[in-house]
C-alpha atoms as a PDB file:
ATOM      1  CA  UNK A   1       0.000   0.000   0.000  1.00  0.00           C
ATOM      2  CA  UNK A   2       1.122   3.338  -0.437  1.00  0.00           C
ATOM      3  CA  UNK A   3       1.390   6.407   1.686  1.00  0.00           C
ATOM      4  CA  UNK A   4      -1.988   7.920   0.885  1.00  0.00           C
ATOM      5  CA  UNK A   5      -4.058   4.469   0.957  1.00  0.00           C
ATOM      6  CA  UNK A   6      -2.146   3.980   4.756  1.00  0.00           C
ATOM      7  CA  UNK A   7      -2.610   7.475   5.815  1.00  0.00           C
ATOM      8  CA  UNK A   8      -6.211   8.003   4.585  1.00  0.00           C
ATOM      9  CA  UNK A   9      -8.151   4.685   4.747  1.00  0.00           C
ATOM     10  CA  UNK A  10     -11.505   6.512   4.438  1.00  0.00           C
ATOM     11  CA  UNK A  11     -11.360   7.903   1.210  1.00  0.00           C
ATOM     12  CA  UNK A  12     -10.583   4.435   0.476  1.00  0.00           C
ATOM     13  CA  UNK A  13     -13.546   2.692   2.055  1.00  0.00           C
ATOM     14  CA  UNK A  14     -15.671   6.395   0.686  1.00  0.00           C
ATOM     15  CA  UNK A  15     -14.505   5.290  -2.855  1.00  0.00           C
ATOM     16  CA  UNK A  16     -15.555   1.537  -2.735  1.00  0.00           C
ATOM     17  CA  UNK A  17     -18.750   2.557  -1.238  1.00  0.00           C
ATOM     18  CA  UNK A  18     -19.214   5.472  -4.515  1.00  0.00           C
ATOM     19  CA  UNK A  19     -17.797   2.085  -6.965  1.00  0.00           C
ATOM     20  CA  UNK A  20     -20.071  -0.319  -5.155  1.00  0.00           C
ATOM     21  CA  UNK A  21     -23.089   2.077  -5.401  1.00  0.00           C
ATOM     22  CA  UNK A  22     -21.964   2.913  -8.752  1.00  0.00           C
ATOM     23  CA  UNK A  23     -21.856  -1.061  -9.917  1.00  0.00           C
ATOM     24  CA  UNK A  24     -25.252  -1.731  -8.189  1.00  0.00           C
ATOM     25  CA  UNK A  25     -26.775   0.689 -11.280  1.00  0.00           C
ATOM     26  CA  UNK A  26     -25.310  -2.109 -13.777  1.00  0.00           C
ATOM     27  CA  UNK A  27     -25.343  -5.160 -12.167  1.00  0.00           C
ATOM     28  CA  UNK A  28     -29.187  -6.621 -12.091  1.00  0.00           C
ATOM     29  CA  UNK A  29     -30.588  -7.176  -8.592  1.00  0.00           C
ATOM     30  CA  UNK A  30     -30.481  -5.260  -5.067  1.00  0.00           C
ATOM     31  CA  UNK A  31     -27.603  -6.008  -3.286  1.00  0.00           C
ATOM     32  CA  UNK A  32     -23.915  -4.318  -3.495  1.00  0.00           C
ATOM     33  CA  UNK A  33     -25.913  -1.036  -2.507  1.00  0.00           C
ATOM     34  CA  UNK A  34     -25.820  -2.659   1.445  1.00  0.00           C
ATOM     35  CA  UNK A  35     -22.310  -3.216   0.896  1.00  0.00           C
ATOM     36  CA  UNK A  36     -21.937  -0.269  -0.522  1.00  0.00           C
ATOM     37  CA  UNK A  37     -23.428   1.572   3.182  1.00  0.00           C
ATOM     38  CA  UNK A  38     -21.429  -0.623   4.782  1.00  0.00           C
ATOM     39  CA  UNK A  39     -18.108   0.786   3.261  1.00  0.00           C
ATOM     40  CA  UNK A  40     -19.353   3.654   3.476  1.00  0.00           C
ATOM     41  CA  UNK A  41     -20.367   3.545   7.094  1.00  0.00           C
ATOM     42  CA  UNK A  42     -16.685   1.944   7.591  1.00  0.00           C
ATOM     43  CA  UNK A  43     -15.505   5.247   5.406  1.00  0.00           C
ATOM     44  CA  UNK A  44     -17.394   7.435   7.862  1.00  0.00           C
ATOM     45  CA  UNK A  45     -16.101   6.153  11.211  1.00  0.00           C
ATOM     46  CA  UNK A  46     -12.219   6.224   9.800  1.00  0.00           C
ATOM     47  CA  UNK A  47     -12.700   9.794   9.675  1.00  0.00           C
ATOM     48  CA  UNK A  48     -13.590  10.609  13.213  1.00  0.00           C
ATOM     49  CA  UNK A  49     -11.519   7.185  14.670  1.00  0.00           C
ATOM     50  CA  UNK A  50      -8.061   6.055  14.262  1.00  0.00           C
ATOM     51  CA  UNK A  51      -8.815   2.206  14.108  1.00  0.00           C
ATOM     52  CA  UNK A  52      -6.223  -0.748  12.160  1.00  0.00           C
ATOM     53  CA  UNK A  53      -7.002  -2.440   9.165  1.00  0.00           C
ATOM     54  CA  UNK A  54      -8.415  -4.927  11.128  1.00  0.00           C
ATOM     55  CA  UNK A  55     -10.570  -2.981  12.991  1.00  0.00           C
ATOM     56  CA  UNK A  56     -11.641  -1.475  10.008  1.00  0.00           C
ATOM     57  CA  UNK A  57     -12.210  -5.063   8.456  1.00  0.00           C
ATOM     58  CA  UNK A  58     -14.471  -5.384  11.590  1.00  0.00           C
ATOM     59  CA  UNK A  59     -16.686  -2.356  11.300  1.00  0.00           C
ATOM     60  CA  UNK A  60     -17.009  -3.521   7.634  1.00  0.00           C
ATOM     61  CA  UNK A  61     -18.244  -6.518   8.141  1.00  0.00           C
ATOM     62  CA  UNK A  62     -20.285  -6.053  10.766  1.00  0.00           C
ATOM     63  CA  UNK A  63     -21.578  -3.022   8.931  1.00  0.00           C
ATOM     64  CA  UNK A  64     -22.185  -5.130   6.114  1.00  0.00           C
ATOM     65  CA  UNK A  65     -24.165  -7.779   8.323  1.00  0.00           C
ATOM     66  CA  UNK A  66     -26.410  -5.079   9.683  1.00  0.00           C
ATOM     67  CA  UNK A  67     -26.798  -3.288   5.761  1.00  0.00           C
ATOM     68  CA  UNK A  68     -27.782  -7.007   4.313  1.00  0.00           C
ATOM     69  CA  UNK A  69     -30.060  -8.026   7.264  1.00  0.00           C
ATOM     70  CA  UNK A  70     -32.031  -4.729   7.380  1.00  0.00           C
ATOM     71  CA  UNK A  71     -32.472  -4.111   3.758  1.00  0.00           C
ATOM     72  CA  UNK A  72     -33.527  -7.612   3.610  1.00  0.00           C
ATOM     73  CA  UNK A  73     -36.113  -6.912   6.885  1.00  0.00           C
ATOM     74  CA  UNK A  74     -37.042  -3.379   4.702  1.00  0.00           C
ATOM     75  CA  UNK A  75     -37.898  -5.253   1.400  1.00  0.00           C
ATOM     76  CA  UNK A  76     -40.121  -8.108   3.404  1.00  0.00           C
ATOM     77  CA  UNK A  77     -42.032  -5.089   5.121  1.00  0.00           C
ATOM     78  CA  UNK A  78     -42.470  -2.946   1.936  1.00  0.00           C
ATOM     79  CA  UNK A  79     -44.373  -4.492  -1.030  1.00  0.00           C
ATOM     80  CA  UNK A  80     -42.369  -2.893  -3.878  1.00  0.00           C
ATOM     81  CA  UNK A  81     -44.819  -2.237  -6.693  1.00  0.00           C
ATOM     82  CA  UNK A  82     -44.780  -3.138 -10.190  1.00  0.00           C
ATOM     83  CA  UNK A  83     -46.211  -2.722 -13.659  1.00  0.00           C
ATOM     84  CA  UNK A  84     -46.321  -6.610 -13.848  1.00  0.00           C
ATOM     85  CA  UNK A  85     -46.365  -8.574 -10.561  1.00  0.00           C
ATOM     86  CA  UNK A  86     -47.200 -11.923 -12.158  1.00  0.00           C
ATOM     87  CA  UNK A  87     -44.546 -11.760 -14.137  1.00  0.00           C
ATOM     88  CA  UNK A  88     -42.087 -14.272 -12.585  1.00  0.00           C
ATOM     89  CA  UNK A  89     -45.152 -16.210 -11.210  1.00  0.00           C
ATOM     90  CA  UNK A  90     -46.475 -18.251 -13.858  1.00  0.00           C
ATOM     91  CA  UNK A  91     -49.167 -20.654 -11.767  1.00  0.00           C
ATOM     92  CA  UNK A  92     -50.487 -17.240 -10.704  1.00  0.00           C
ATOM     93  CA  UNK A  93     -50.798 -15.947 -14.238  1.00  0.00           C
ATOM     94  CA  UNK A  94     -52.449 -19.030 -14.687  1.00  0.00           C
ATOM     95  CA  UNK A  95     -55.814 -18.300 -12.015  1.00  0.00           C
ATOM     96  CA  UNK A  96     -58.631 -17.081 -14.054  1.00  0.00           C
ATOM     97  CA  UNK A  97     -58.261 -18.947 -17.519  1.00  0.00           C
ATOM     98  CA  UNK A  98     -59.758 -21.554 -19.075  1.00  0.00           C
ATOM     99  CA  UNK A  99     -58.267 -24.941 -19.510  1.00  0.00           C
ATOM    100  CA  UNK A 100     -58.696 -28.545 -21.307  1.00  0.00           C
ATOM    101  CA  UNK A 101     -58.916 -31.405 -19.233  1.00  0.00           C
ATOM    102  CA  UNK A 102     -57.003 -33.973 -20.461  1.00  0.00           C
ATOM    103  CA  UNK A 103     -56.927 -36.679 -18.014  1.00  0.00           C
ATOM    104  CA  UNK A 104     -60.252 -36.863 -16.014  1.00  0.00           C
ATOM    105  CA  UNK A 105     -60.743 -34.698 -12.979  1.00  0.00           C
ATOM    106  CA  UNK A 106     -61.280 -35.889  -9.427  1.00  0.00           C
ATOM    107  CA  UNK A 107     -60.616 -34.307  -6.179  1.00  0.00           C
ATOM    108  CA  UNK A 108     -57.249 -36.189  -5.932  1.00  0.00           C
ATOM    109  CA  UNK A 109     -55.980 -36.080  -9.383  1.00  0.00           C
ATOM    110  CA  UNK A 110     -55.984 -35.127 -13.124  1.00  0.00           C
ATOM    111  CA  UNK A 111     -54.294 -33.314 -15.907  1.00  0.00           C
ATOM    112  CA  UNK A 112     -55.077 -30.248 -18.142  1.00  0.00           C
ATOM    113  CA  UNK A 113     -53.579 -28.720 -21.022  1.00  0.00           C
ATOM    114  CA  UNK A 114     -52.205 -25.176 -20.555  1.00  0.00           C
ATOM    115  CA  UNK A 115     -50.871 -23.608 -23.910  1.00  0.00           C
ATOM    116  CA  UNK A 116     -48.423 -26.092 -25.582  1.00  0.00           C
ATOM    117  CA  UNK A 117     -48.020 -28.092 -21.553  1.00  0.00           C
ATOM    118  CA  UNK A 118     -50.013 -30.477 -19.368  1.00  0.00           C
ATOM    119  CA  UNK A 119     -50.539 -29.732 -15.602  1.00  0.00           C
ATOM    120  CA  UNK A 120     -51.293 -31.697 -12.256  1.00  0.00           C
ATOM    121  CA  UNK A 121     -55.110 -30.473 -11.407  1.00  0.00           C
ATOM    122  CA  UNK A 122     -58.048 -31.613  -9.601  1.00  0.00           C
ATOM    123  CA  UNK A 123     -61.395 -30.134  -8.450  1.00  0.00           C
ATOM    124  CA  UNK A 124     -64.945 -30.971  -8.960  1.00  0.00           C
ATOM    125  CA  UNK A 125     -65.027 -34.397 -11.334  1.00  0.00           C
ATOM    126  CA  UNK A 126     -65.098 -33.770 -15.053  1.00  0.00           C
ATOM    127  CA  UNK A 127     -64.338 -35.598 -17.927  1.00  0.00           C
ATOM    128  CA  UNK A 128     -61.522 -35.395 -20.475  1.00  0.00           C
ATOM    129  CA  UNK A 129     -61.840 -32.591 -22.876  1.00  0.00           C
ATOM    130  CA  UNK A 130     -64.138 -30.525 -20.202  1.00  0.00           C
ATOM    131  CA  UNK A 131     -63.119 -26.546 -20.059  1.00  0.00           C
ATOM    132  CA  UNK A 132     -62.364 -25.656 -17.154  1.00  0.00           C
ATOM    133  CA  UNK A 133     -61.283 -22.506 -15.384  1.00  0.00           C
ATOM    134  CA  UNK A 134     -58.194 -22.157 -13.046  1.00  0.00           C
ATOM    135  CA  UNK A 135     -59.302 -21.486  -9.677  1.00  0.00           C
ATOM    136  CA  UNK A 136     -56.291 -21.516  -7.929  1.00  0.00           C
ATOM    137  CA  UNK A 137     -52.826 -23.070  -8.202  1.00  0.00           C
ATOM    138  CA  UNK A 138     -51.459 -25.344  -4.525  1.00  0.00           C
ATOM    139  CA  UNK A 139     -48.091 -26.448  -5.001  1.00  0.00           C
ATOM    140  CA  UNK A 140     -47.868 -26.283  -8.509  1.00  0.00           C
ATOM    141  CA  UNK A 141     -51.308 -28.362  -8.652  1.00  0.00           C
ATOM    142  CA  UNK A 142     -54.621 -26.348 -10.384  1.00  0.00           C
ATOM    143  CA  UNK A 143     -57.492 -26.061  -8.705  1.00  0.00           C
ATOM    144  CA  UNK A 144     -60.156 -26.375 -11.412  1.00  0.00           C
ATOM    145  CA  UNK A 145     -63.822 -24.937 -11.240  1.00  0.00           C
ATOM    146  CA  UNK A 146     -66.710 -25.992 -13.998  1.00  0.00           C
ATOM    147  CA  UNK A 147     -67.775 -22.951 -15.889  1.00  0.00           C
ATOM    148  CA  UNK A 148     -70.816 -21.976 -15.842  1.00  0.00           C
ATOM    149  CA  UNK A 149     -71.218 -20.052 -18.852  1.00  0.00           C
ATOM    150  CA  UNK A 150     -69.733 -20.179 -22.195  1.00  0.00           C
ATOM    151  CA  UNK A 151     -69.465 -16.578 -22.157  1.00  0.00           C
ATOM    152  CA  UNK A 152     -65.920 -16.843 -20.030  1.00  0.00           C
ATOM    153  CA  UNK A 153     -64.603 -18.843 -22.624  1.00  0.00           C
ATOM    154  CA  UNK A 154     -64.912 -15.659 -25.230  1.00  0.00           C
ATOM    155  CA  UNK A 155     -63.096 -13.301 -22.342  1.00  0.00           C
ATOM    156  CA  UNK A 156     -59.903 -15.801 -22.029  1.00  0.00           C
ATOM    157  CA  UNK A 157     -57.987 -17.637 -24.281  1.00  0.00           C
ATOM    158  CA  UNK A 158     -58.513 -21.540 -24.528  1.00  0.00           C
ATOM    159  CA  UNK A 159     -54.795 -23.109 -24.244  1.00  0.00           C
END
């Protein structure tokens, strides 16, 4: 290390935390900007105390501990919102449309075809090639409901 790293350590830690920040705008996801208050919080303390590299490793990590756990705790308590919720949820995008039962339908047990796929489903007991809307999905099993009017079927596409 050289003279300016070893004499000022928190313009060091203040520039990783600026980099980290600065890579969490490129890199997908939400996480190098608690490392990045971590370094900075590290940054921060060097300038009021004179602490060792170890030390400093300390605060760091601890820092980074507390960042990771409490923007973790934040996100879990704040429903971020979005233009498409469903979108990495496909048995959700599935409730509400209509389905092709192609394996009969019991209360234990069945199969449906959903676009160019079959799926685990069961519900009320219908007979292969019944529609069928998606009630719900259980652990990646449909719950099916009969339709009741042939109407839905114009409102959402057959797969």
């Amino acid at each position: 290390m050289d003279d300016f790293t070893i004499n000022n350590p928190e313009y060091v830690w203040l520039s990783l935390a600026a980099l980290l920040a600065l890579a969490e705008l490129f890199v997908p996801g939400v996480f190098l900007i608690w490392v990045a208050a971590a370094a900075a919080m590290t940054g921060i303390l060097s300038l009021f105390i004179d602490m060792t590299f170890a030390g400093q490793l300390t605060v760091f990590g601890l820092s980074t501990i507390a960042a990771v756990l409490g923007g973790r705790r934040w996100y879990l308590t704040h429903n971020v919102e979005s233009e498409s919720p469903l979108l990495n949820n496909r048995s959700a995008q599935l409730v509400g449309r209509t389905v092709t039962v192609v394996e009969a339908i019991s209360a234990t047990s069945g199969r449906v075809k959903v676009a160019d796929g079959e799926w685990k489903a069961k519900g009320p007991n219908m007979k292969k090639g019944t529609i069928a809307k998606v009630a719900a999905v259980e652990g990646g099993v449909l719950r099916l409901e009969a339709l009741e009017d042939t109407a839905i079927l114009d409102s959402k596409p057959t797969s």
